[in-house]
PDB file of N, CA and C in Angstrom:
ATOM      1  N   UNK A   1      54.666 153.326 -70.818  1.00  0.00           N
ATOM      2  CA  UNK A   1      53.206 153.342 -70.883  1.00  0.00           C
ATOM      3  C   UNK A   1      52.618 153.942 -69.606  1.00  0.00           C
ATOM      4  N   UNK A   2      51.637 154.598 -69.608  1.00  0.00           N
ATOM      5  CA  UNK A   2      51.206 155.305 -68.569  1.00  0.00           C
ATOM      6  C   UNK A   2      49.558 155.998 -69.028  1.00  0.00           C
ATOM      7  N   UNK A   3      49.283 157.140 -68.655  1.00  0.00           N
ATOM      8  CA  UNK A   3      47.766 157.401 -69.332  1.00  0.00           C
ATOM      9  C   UNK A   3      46.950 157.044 -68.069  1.00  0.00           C
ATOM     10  N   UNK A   4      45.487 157.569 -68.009  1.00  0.00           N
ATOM     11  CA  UNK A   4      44.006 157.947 -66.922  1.00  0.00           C
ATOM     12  C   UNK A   4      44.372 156.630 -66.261  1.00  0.00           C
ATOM     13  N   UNK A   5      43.927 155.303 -67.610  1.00  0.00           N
ATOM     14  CA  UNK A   5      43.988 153.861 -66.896  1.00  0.00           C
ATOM     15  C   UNK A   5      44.747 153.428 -65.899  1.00  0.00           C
ATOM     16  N   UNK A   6      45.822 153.747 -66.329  1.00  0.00           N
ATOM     17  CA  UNK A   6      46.771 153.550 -65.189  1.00  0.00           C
ATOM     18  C   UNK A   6      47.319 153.830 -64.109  1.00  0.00           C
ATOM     19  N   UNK A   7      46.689 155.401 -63.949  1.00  0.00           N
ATOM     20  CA  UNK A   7      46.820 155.951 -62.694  1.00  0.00           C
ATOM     21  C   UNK A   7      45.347 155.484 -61.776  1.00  0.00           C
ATOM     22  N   UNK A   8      44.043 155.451 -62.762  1.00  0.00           N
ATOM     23  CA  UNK A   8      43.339 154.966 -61.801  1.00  0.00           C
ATOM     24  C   UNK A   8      43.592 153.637 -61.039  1.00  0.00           C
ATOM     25  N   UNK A   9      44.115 152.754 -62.419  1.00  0.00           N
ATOM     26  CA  UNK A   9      44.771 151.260 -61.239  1.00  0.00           C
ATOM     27  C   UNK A   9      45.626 151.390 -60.435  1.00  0.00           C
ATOM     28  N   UNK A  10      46.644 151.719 -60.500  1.00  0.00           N
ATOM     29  CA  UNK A  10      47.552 152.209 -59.265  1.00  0.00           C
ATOM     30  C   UNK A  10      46.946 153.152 -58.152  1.00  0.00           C
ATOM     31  N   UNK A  11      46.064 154.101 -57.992  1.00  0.00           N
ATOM     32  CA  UNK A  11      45.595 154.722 -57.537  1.00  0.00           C
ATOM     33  C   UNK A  11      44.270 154.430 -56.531  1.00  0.00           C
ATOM     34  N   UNK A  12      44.173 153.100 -57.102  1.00  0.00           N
ATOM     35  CA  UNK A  12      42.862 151.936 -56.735  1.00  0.00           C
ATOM     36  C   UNK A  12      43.846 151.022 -55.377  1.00  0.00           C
ATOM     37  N   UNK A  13      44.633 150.566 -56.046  1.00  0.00           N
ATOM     38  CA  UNK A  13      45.666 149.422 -55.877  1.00  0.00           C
ATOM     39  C   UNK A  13      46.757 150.221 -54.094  1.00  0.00           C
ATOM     40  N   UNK A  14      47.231 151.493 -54.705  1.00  0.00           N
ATOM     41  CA  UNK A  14      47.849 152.161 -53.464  1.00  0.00           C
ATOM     42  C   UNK A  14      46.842 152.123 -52.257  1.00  0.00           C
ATOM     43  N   UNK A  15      45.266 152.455 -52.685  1.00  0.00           N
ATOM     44  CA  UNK A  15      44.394 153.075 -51.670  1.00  0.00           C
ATOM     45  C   UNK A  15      43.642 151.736 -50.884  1.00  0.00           C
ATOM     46  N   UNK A  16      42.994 151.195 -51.371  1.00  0.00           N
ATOM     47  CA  UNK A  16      42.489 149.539 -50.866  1.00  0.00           C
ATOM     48  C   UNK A  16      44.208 148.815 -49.990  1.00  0.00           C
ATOM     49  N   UNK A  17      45.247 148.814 -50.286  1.00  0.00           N
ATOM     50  CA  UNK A  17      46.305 148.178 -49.718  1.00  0.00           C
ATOM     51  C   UNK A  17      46.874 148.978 -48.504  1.00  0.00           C
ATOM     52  N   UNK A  18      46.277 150.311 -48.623  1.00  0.00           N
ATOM     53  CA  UNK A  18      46.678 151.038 -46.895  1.00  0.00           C
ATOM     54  C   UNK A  18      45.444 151.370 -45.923  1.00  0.00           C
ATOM     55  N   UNK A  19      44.246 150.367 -46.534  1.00  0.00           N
ATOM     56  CA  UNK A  19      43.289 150.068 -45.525  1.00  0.00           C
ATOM     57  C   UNK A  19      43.623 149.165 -44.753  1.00  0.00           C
ATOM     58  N   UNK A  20      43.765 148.747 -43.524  1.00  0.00           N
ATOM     59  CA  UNK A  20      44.002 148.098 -42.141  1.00  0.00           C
ATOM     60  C   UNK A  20      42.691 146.683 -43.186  1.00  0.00           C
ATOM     61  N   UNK A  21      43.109 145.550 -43.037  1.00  0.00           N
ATOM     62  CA  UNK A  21      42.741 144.941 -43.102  1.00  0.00           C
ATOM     63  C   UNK A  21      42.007 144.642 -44.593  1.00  0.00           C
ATOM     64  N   UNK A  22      42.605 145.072 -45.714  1.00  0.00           N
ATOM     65  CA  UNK A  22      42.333 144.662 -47.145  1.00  0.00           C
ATOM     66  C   UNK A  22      43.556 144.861 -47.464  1.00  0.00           C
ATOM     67  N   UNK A  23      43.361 143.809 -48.861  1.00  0.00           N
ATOM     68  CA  UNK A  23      45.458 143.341 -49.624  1.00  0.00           C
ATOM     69  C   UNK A  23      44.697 143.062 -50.956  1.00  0.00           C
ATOM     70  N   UNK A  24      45.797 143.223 -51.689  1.00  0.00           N
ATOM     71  CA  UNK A  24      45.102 143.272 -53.489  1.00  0.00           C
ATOM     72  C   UNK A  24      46.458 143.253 -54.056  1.00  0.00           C
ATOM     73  N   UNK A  25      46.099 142.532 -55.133  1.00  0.00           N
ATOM     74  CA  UNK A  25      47.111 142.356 -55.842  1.00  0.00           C
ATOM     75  C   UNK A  25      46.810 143.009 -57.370  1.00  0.00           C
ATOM     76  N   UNK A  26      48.071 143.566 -58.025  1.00  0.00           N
ATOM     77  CA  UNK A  26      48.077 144.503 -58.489  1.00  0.00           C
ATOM     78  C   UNK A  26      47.571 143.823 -59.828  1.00  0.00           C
ATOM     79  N   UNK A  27      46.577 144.825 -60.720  1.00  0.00           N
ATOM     80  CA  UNK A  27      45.902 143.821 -61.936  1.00  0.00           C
ATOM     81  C   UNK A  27      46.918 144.074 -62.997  1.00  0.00           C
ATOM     82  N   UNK A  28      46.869 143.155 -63.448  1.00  0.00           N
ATOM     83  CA  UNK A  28      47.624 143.005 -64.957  1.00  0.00           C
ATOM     84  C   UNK A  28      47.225 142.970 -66.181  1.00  0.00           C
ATOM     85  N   UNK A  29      46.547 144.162 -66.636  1.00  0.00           N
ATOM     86  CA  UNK A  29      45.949 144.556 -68.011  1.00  0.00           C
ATOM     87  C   UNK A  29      44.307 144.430 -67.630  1.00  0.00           C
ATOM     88  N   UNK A  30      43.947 143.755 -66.501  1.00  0.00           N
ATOM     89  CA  UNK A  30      42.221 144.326 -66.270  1.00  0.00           C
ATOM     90  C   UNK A  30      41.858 145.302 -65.590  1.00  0.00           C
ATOM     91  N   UNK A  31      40.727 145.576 -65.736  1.00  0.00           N
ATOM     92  CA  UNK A  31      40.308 147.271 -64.904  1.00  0.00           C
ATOM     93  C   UNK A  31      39.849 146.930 -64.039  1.00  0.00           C
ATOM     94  N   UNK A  32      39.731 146.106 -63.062  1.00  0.00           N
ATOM     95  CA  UNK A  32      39.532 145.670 -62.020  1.00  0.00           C
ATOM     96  C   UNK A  32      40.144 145.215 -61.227  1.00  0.00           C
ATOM     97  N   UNK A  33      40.007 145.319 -59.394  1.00  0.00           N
ATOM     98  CA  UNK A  33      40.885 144.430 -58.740  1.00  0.00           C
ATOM     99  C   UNK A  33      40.215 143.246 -58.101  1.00  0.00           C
ATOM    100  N   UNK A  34      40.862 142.632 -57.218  1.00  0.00           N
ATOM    101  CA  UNK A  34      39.943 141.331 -56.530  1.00  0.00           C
ATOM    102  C   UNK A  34      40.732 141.622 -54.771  1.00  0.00           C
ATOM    103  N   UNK A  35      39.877 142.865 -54.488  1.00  0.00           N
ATOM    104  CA  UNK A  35      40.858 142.748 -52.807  1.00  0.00           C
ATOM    105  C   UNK A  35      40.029 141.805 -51.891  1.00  0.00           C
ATOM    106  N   UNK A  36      41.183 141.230 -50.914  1.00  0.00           N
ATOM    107  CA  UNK A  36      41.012 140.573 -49.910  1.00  0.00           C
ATOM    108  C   UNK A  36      40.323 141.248 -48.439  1.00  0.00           C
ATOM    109  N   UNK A  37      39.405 140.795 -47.965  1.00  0.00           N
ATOM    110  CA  UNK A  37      38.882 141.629 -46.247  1.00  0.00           C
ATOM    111  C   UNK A  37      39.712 140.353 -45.378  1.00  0.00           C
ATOM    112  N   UNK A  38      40.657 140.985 -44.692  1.00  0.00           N
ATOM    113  CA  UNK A  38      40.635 139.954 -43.588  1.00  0.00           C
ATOM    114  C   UNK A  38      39.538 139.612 -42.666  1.00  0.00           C
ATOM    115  N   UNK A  39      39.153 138.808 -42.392  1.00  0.00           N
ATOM    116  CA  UNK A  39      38.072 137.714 -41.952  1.00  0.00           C
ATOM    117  C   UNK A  39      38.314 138.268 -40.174  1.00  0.00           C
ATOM    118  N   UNK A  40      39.508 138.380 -39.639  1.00  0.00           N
ATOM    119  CA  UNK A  40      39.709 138.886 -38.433  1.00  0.00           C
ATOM    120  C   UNK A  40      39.050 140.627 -38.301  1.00  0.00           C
ATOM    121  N   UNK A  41      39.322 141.495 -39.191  1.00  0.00           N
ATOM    122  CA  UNK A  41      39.494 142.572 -39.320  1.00  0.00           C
ATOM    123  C   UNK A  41      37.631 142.856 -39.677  1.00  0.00           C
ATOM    124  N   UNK A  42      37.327 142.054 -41.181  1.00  0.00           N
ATOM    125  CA  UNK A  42      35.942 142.333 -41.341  1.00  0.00           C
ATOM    126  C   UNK A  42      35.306 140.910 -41.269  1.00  0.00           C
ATOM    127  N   UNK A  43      34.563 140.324 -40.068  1.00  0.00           N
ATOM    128  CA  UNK A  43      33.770 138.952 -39.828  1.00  0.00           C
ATOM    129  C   UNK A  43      32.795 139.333 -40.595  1.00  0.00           C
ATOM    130  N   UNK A  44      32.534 138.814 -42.385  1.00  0.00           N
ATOM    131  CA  UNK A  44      31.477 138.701 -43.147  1.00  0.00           C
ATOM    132  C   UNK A  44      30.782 137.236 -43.286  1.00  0.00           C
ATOM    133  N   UNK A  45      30.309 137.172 -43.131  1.00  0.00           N
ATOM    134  CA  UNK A  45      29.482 135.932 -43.515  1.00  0.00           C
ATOM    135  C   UNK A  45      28.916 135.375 -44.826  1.00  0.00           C
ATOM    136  N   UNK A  46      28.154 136.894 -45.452  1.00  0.00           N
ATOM    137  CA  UNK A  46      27.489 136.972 -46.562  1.00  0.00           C
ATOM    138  C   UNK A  46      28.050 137.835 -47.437  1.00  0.00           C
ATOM    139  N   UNK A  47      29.288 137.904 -48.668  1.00  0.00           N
ATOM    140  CA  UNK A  47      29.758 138.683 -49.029  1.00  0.00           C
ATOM    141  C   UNK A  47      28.664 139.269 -50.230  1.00  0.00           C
ATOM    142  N   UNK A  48      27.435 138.540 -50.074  1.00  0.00           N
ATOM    143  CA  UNK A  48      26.528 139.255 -51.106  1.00  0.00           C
ATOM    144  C   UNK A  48      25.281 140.397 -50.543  1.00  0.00           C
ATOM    145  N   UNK A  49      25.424 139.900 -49.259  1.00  0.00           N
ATOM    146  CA  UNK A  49      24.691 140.934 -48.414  1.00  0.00           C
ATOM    147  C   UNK A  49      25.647 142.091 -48.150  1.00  0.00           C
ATOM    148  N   UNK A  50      27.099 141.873 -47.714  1.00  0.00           N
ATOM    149  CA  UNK A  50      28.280 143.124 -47.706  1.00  0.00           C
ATOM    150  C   UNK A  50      27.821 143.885 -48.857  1.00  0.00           C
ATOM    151  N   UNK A  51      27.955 143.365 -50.106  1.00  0.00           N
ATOM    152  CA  UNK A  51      27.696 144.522 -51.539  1.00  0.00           C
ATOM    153  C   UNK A  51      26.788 144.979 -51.349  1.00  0.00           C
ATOM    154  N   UNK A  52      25.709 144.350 -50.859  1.00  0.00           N
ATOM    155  CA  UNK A  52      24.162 145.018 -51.405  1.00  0.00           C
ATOM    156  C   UNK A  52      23.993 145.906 -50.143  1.00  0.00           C
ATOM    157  N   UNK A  53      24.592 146.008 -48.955  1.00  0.00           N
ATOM    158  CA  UNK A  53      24.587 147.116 -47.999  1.00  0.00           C
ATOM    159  C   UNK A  53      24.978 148.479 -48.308  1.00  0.00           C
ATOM    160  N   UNK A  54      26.458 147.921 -48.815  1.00  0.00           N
ATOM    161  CA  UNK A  54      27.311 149.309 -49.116  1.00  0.00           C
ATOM    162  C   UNK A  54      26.212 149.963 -50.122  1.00  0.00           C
ATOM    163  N   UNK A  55      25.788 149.366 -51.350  1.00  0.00           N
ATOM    164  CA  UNK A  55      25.008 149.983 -52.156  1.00  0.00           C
ATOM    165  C   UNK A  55      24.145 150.768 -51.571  1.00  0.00           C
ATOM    166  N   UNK A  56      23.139 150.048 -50.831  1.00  0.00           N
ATOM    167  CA  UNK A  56      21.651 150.840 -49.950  1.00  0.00           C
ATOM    168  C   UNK A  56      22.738 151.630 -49.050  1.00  0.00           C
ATOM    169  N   UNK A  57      23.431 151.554 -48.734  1.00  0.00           N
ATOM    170  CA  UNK A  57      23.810 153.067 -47.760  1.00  0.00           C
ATOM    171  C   UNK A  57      24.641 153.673 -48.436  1.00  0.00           C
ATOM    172  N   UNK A  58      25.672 153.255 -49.056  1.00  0.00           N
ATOM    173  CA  UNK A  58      26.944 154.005 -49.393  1.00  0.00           C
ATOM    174  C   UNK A  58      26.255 154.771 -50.853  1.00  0.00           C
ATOM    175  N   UNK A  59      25.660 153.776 -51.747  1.00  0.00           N
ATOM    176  CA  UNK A  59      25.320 154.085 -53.308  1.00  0.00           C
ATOM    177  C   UNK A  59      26.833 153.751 -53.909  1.00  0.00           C
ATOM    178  N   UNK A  60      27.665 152.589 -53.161  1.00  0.00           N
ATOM    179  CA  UNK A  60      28.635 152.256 -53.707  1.00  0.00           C
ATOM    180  C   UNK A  60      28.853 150.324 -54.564  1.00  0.00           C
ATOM    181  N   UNK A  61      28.886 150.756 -55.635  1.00  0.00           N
ATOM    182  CA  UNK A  61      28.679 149.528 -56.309  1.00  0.00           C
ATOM    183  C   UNK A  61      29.717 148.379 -56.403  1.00  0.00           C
ATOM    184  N   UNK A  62      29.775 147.307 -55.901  1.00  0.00           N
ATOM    185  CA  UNK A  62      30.711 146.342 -55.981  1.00  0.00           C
ATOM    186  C   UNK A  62      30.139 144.855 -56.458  1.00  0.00           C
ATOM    187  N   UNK A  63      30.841 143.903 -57.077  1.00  0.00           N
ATOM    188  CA  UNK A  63      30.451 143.154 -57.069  1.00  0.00           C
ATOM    189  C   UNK A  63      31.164 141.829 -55.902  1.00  0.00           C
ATOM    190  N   UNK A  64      30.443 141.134 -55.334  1.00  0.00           N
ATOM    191  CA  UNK A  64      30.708 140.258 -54.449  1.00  0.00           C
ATOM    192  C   UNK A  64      31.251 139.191 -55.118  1.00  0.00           C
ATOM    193  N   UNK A  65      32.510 138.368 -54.402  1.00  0.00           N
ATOM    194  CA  UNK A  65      33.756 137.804 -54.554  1.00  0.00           C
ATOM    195  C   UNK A  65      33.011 135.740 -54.986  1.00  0.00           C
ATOM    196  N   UNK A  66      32.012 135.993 -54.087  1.00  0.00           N
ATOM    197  CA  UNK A  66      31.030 134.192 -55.031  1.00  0.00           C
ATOM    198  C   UNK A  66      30.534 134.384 -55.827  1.00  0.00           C
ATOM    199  N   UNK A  67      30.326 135.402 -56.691  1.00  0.00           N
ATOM    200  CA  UNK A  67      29.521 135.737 -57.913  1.00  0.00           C
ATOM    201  C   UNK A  67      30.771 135.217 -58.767  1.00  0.00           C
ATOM    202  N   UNK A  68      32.313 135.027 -58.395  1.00  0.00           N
ATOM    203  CA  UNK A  68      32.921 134.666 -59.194  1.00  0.00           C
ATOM    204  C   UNK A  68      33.592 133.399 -58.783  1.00  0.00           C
ATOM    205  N   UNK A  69      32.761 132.758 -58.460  1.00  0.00           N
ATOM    206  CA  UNK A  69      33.035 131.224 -57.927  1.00  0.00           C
ATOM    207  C   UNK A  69      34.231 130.974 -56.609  1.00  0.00           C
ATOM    208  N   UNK A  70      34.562 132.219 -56.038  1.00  0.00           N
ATOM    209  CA  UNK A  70      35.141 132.393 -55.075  1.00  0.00           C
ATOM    210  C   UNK A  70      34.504 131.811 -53.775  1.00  0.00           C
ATOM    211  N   UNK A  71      35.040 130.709 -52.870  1.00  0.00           N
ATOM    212  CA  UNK A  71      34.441 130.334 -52.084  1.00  0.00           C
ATOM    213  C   UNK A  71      34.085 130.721 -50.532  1.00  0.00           C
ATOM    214  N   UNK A  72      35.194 131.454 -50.009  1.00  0.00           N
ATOM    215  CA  UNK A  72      35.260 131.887 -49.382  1.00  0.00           C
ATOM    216  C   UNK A  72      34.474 133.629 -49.357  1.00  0.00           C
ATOM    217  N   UNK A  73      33.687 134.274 -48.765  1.00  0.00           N
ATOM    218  CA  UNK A  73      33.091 135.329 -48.306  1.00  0.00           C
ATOM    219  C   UNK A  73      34.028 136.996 -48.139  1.00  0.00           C
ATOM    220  N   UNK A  74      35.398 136.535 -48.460  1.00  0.00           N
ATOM    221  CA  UNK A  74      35.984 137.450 -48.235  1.00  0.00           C
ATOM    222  C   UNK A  74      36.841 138.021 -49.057  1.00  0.00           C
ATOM    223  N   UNK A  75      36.355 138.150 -50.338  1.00  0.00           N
ATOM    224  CA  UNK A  75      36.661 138.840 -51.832  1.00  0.00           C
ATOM    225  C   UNK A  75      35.716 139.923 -52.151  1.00  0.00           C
ATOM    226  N   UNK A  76      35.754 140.940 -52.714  1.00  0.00           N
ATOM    227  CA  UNK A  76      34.826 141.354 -53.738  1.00  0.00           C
ATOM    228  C   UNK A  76      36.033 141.788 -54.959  1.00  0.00           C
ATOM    229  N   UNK A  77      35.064 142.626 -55.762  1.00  0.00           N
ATOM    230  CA  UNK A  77      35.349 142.919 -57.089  1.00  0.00           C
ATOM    231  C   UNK A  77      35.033 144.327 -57.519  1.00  0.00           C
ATOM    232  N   UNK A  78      36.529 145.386 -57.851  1.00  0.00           N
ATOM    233  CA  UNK A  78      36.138 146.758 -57.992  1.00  0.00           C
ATOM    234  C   UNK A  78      36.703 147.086 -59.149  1.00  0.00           C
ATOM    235  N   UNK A  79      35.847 147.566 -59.721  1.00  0.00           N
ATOM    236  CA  UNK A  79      35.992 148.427 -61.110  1.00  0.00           C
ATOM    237  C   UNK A  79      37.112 149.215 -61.199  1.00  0.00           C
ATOM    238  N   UNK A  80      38.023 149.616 -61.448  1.00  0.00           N
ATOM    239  CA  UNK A  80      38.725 150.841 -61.717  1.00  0.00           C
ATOM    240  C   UNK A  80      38.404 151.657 -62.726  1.00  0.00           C
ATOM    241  N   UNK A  81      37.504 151.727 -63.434  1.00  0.00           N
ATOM    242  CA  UNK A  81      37.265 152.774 -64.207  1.00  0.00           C
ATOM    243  C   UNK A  81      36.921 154.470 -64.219  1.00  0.00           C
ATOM    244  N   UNK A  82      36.174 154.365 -62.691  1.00  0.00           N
ATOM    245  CA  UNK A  82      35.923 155.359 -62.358  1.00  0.00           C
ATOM    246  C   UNK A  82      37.043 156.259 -61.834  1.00  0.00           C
ATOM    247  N   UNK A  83      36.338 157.778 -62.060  1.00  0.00           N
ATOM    248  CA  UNK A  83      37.600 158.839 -62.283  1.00  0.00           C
ATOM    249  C   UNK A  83      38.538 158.722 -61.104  1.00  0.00           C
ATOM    250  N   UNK A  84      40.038 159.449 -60.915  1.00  0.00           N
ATOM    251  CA  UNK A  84      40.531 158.967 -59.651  1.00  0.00           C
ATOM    252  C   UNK A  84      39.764 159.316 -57.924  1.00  0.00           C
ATOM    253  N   UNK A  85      39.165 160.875 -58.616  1.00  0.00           N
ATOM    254  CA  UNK A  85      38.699 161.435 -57.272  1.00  0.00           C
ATOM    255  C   UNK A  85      37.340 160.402 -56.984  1.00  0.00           C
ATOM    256  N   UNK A  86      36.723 159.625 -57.817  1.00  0.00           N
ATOM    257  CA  UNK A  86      35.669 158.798 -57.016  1.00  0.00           C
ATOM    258  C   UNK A  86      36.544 157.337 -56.725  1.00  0.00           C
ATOM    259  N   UNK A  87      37.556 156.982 -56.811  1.00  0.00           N
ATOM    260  CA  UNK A  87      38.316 155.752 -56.231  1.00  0.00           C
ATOM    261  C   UNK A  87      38.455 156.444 -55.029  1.00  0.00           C
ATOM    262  N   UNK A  88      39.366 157.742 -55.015  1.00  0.00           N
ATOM    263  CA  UNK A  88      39.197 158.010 -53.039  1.00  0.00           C
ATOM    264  C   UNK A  88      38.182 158.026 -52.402  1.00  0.00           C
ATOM    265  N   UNK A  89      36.957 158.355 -53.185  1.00  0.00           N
ATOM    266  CA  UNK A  89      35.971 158.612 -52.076  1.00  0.00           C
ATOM    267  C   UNK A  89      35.495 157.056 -52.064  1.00  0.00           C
ATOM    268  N   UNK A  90      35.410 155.764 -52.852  1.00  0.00           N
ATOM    269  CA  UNK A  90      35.267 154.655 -52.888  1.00  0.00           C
ATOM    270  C   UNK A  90      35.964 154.045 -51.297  1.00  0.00           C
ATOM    271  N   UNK A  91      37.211 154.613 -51.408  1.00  0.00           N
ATOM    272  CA  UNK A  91      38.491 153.448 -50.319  1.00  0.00           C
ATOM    273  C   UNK A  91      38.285 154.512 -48.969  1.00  0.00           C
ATOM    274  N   UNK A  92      37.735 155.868 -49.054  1.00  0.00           N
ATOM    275  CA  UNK A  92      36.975 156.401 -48.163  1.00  0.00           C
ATOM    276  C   UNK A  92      36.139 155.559 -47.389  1.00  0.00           C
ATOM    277  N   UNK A  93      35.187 155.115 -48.114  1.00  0.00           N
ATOM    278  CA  UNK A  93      34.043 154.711 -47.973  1.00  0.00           C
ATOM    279  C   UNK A  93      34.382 153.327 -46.862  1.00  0.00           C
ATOM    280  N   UNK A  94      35.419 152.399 -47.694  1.00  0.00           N
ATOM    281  CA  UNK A  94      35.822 150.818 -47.293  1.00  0.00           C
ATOM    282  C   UNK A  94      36.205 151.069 -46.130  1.00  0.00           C
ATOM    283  N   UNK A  95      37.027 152.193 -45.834  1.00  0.00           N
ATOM    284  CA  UNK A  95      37.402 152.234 -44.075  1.00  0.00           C
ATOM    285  C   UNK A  95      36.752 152.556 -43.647  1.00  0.00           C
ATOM    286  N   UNK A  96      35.558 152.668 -43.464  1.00  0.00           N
ATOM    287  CA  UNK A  96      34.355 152.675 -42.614  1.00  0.00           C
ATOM    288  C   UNK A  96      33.482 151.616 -42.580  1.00  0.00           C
ATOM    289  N   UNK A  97      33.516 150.844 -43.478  1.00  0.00           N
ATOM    290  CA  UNK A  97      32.908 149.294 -43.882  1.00  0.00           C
ATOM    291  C   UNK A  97      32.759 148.221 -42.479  1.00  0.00           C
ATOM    292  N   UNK A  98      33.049 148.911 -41.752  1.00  0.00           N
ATOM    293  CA  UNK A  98      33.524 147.287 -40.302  1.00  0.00           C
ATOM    294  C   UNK A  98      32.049 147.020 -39.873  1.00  0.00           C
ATOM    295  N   UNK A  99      31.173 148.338 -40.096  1.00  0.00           N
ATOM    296  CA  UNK A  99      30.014 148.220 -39.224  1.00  0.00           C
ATOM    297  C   UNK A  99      29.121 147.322 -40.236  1.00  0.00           C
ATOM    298  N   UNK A 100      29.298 147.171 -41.593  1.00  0.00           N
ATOM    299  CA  UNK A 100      28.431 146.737 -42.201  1.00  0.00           C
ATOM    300  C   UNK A 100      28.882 145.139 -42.961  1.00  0.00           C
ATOM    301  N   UNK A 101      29.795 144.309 -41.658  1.00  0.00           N
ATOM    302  CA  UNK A 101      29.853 143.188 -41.648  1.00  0.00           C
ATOM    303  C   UNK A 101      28.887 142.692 -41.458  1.00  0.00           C
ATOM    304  N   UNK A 102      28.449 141.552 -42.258  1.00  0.00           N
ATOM    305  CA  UNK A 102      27.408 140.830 -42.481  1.00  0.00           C
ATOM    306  C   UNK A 102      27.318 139.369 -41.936  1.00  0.00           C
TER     307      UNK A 102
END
């Protein structure tokens, strides 16, 4: 089995896991992942203010990691659907993310 889906998850999954300070575990039949920010690496406070930054600057859409009863501040939630060349420019985007700890 193989096909778009699956290269975008793997392709999601390779790129978020060789950012310095995010880890994800690989999804198993959903189009989404749930990566980790290390707390050392990115000090967030507000992982709902983190999303809604990247959005107003980046125009990059995520959903934040307590929207899914996650307690801790240092989850979000990324789509893989989108084509592969906008996942790079997505995990582009995340390694530049330090400044817009919240």
């Amino acid at each position: 089995p193989g096909g778009r889906l699956k290269e975008q998850r793997d392709t999601a999954f390779r790129l978020l896991n060789e950012i310095p300070g995010v880890s994800t575990q690989q999804a198993r039949g959903a189009l989404y992942l749930f990566p980790r920010l290390d707390p050392e690496v990115y000090p967030i406070r507000s992982d709902e203010a983190f999303a809604l930054e990247l959005l107003k600057q980046q125009k990059m859409l995520i959903s934040h990691g307590t929207a899914f009863n996650w307690i801790a501040p240092d989850h979000f939630r990324l789509v893989t659907l989108p084509a592969v060349r906008d996942i790079r420019d997505a995990a582009d985007v995340l390694r530049l993310v330090r400044t817009y700890a919240l």
